[in-house]
PDB file of N, CA and C in Angstrom:
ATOM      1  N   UNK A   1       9.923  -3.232  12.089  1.00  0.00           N
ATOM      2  CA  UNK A   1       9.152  -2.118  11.595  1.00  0.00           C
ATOM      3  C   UNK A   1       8.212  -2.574  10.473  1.00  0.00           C
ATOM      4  N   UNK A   2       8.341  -3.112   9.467  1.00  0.00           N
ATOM      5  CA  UNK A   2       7.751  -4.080   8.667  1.00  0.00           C
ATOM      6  C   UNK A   2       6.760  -4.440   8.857  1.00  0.00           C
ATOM      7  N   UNK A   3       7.139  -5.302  10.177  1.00  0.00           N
ATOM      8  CA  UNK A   3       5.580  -6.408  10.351  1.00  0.00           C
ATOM      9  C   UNK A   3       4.818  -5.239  11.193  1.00  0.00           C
ATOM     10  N   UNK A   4       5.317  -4.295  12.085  1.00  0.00           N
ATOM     11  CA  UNK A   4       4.309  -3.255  12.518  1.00  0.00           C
ATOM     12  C   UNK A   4       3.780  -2.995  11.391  1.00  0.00           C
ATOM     13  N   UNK A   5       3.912  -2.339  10.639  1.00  0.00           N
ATOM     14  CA  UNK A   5       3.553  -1.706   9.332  1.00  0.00           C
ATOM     15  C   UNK A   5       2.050  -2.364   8.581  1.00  0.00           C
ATOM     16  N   UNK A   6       2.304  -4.015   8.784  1.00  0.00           N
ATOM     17  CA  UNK A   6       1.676  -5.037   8.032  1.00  0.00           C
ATOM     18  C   UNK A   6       0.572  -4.873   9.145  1.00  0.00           C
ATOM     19  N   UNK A   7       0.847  -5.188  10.090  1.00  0.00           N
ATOM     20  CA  UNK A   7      -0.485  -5.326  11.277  1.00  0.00           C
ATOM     21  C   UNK A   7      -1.174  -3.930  10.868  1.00  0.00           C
ATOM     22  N   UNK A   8      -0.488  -2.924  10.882  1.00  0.00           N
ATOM     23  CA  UNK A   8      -1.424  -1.577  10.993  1.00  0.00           C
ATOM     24  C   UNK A   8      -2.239  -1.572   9.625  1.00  0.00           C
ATOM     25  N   UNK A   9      -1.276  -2.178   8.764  1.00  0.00           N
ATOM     26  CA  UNK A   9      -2.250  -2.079   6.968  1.00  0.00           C
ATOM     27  C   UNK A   9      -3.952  -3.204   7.042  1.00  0.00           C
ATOM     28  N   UNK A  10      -3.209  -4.249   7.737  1.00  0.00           N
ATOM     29  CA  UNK A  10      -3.996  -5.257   8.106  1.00  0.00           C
ATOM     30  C   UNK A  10      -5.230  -4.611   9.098  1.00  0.00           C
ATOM     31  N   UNK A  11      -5.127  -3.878   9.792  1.00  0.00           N
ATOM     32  CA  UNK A  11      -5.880  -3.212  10.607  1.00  0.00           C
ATOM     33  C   UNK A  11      -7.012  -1.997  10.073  1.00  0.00           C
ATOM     34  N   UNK A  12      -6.455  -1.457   9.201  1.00  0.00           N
ATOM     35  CA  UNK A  12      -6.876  -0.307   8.626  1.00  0.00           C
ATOM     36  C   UNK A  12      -7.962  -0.791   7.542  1.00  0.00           C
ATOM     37  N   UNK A  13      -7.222  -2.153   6.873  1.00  0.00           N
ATOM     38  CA  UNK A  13      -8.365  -2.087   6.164  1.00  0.00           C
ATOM     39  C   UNK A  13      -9.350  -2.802   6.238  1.00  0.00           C
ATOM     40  N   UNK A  14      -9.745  -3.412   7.295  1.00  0.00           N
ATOM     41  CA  UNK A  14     -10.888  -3.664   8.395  1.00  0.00           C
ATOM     42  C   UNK A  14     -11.871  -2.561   8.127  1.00  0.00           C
ATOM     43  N   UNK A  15     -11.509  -0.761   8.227  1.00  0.00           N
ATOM     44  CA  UNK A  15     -12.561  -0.210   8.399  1.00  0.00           C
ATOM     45  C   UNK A  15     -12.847   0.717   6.920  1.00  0.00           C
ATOM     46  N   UNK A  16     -12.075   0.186   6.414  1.00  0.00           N
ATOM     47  CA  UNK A  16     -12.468   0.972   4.664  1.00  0.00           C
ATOM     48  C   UNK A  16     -13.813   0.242   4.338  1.00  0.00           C
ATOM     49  N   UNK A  17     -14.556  -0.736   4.715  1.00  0.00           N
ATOM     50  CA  UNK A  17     -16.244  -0.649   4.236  1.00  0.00           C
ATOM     51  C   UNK A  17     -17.296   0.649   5.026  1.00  0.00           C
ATOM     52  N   UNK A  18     -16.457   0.830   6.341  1.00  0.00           N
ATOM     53  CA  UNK A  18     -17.574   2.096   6.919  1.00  0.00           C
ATOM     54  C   UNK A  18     -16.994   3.375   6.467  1.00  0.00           C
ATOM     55  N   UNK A  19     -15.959   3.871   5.018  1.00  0.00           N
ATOM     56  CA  UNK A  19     -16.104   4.928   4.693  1.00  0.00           C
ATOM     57  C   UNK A  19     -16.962   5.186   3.826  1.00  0.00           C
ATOM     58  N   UNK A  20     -17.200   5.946   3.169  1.00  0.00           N
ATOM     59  CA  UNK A  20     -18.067   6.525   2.497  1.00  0.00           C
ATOM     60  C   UNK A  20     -17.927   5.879   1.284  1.00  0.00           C
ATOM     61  N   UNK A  21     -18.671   5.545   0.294  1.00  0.00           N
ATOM     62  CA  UNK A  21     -17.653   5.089  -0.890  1.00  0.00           C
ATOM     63  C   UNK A  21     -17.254   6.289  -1.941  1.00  0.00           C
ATOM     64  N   UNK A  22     -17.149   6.698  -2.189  1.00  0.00           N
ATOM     65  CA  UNK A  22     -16.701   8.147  -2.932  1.00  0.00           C
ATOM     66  C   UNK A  22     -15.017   7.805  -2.514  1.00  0.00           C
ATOM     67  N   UNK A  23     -15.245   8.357  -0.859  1.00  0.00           N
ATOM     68  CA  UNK A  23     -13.619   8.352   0.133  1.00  0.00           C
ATOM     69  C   UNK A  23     -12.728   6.896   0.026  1.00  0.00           C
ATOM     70  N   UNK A  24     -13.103   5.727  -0.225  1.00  0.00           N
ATOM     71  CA  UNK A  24     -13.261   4.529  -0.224  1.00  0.00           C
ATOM     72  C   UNK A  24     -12.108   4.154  -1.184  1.00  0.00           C
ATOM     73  N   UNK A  25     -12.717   4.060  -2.249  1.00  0.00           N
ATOM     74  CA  UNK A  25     -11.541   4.150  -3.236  1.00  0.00           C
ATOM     75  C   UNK A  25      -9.990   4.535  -3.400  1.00  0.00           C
ATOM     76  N   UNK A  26     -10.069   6.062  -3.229  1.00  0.00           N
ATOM     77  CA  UNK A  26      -8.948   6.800  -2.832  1.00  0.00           C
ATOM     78  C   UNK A  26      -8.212   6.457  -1.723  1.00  0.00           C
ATOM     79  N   UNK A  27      -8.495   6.158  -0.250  1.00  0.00           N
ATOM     80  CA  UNK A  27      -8.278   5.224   0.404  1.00  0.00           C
ATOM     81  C   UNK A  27      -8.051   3.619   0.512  1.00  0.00           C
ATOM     82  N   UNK A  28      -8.116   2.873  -0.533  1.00  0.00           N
ATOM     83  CA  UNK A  28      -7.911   1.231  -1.228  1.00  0.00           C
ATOM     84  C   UNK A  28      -6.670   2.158  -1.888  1.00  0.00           C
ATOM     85  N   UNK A  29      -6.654   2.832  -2.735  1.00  0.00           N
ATOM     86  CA  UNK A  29      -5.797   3.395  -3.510  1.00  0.00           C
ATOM     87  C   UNK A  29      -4.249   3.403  -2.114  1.00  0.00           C
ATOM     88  N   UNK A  30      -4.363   4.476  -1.848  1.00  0.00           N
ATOM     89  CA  UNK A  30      -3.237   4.480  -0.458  1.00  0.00           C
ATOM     90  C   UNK A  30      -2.672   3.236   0.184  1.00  0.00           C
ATOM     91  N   UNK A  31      -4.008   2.249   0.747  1.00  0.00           N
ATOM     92  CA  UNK A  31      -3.744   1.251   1.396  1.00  0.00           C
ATOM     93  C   UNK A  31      -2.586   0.546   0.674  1.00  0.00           C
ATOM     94  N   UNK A  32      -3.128  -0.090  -1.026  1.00  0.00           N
ATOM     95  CA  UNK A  32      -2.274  -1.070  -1.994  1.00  0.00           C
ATOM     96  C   UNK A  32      -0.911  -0.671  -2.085  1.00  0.00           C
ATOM     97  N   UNK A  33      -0.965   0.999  -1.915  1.00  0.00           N
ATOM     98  CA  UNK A  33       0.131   1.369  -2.201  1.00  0.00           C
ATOM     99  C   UNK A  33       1.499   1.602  -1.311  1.00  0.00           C
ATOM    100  N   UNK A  34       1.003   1.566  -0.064  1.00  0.00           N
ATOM    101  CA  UNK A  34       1.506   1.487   1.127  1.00  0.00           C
ATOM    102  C   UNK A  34       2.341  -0.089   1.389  1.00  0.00           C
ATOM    103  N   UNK A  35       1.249  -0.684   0.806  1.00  0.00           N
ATOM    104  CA  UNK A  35       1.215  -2.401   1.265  1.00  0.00           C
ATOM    105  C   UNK A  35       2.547  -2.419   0.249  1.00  0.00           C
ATOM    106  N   UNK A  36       2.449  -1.999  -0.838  1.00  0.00           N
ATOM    107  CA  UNK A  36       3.417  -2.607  -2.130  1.00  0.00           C
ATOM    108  C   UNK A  36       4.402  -2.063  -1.538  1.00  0.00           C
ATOM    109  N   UNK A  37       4.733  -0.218  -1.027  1.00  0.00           N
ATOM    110  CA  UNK A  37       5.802   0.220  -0.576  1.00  0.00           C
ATOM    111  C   UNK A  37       6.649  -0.923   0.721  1.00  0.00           C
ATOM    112  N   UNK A  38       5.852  -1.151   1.277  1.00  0.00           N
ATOM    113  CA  UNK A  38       6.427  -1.942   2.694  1.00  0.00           C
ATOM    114  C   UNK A  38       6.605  -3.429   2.192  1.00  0.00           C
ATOM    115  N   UNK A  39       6.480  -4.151   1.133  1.00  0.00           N
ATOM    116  CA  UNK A  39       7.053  -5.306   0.663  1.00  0.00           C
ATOM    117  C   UNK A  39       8.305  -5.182   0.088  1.00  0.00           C
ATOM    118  N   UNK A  40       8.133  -3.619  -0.645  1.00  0.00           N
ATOM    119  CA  UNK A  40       9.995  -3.996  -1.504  1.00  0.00           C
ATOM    120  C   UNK A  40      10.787  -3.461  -0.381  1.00  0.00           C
ATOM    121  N   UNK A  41      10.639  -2.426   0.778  1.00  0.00           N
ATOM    122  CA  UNK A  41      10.870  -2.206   2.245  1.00  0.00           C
ATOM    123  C   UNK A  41      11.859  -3.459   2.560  1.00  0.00           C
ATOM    124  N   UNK A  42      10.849  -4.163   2.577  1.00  0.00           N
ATOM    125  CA  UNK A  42      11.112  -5.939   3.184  1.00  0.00           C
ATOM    126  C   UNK A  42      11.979  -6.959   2.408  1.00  0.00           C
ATOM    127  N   UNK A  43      12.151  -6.562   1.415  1.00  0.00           N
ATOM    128  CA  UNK A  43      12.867  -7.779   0.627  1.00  0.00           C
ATOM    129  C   UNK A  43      14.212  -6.639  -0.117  1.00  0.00           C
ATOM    130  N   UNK A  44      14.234  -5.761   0.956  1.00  0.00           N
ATOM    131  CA  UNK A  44      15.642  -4.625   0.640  1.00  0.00           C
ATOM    132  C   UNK A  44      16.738  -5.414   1.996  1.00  0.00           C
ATOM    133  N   UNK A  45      18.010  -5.142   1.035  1.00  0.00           N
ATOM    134  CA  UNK A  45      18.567  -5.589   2.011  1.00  0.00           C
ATOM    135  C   UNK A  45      19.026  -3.865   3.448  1.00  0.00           C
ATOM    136  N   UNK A  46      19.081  -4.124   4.880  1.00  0.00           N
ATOM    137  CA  UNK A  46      19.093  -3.162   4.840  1.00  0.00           C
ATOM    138  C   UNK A  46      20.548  -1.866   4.850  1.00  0.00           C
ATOM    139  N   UNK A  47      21.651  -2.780   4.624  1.00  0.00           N
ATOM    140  CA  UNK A  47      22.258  -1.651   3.899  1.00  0.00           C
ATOM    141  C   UNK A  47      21.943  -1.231   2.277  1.00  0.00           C
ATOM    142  N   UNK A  48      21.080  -1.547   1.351  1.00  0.00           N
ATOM    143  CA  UNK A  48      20.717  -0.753   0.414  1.00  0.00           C
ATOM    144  C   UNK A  48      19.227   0.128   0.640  1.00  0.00           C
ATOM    145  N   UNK A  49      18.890  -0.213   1.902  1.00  0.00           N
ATOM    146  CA  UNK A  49      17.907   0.555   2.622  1.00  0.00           C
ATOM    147  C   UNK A  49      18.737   2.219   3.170  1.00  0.00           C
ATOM    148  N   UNK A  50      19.517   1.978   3.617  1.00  0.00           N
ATOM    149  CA  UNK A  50      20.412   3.303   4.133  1.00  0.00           C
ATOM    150  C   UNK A  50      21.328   4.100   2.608  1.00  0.00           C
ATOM    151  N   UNK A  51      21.622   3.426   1.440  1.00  0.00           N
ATOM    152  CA  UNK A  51      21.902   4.507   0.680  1.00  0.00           C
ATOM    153  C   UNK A  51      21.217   4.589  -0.891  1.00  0.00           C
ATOM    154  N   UNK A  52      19.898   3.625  -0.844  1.00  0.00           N
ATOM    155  CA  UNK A  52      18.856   3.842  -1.590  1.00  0.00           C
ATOM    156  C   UNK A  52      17.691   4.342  -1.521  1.00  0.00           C
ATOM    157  N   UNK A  53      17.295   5.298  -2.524  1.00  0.00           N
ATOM    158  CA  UNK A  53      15.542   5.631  -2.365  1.00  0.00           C
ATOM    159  C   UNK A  53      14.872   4.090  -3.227  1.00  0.00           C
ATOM    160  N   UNK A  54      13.891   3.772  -1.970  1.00  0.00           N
ATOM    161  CA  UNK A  54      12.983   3.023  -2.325  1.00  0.00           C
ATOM    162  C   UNK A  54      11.806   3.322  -2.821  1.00  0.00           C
ATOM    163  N   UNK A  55      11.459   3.162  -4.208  1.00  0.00           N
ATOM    164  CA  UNK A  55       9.594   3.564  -4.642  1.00  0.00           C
ATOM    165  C   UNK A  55       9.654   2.344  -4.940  1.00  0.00           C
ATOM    166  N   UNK A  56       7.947   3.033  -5.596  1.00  0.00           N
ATOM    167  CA  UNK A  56       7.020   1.965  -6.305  1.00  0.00           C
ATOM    168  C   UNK A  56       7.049   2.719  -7.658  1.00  0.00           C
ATOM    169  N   UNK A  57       7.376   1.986  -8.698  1.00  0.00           N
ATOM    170  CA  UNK A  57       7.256   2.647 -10.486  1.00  0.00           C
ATOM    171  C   UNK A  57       5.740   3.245 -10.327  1.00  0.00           C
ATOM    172  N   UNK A  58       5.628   4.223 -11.303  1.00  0.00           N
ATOM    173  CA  UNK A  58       4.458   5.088 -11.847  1.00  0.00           C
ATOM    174  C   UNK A  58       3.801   3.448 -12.531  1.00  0.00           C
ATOM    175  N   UNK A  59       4.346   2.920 -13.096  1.00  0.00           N
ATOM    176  CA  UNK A  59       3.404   1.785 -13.620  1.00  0.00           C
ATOM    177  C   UNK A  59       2.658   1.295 -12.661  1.00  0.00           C
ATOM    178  N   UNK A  60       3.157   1.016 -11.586  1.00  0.00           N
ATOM    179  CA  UNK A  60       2.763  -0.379 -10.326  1.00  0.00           C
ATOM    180  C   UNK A  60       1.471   1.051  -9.948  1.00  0.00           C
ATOM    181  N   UNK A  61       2.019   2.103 -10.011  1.00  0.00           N
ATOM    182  CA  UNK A  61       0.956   2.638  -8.955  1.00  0.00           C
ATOM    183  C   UNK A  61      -0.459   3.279  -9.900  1.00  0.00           C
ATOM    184  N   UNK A  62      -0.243   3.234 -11.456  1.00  0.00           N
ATOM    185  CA  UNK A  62      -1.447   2.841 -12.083  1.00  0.00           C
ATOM    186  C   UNK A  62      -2.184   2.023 -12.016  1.00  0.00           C
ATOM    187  N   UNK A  63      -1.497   0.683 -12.262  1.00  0.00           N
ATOM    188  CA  UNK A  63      -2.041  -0.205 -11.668  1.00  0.00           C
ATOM    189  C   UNK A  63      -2.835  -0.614 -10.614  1.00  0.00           C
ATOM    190  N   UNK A  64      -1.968  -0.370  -9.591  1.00  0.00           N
ATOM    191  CA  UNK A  64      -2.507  -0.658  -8.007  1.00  0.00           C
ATOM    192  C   UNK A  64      -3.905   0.710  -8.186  1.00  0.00           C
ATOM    193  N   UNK A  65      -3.969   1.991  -8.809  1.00  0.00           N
ATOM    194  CA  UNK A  65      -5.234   2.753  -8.738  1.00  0.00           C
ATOM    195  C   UNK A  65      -6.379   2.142  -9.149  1.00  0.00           C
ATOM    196  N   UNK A  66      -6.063   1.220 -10.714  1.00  0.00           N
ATOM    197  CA  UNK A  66      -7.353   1.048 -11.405  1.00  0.00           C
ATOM    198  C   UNK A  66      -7.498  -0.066 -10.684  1.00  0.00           C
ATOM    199  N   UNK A  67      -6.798  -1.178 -10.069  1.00  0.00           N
ATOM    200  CA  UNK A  67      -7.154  -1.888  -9.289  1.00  0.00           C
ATOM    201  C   UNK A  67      -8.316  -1.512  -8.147  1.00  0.00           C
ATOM    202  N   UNK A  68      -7.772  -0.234  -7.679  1.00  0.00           N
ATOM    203  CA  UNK A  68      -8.776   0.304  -6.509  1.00  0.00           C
ATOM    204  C   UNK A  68     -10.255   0.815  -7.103  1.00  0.00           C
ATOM    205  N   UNK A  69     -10.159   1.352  -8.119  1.00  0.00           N
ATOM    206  CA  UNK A  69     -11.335   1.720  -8.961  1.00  0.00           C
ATOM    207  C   UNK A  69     -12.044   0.755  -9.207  1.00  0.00           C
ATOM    208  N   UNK A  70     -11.566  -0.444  -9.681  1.00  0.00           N
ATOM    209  CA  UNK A  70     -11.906  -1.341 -10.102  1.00  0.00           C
ATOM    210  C   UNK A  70     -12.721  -2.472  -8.816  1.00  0.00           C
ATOM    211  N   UNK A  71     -12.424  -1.976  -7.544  1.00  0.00           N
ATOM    212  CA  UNK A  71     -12.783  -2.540  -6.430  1.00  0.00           C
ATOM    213  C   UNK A  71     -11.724  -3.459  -5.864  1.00  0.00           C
ATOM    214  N   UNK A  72     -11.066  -4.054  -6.033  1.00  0.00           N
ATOM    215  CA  UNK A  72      -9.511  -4.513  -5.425  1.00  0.00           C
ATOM    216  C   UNK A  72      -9.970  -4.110  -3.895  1.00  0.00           C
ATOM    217  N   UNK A  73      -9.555  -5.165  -3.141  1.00  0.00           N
ATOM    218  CA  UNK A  73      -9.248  -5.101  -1.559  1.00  0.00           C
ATOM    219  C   UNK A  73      -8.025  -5.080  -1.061  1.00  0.00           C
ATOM    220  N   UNK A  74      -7.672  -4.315  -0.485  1.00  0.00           N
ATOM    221  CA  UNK A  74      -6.303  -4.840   0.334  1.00  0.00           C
ATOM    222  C   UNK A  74      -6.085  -5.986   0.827  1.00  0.00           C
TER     223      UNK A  74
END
């Protein structure tokens, strides 16, 4: 499920230069954040996958925004 995940992120952001740029951003925003969600996903073991909630800290996902603001690519 993972590496699906990775191909589709990998895929998607192929077409974030033909959005709009306004939409663009906010969308880099999602992508990073998706990408970061599906790495700690991946390096969970998966029985602490079945009785843990997995995030991303409010820090990482400041980050990963001004990154996107900032122009950051997936």
């Amino acid at each position: 499920m993972v590496i699906d995940i990775r191909k589709d992120l990998e895929q998607s952001a192929k077409t974030l230069p033909l959005l709009d740029p306004a939409a663009r951003r906010a969308v880099t925003a999602a992508q990073l954040l998706f990408q970061e969600l599906n790495e700690k996903i991946a390096n969970t073991s998966a029985s602490e996958l079945i009785s843990t909630r997995i995030s991303v800290s409010n820090a990482k996902k400041l980050i990963l925004l001004i990154k996107s603001y900032l122009g950051a690519k997936p």
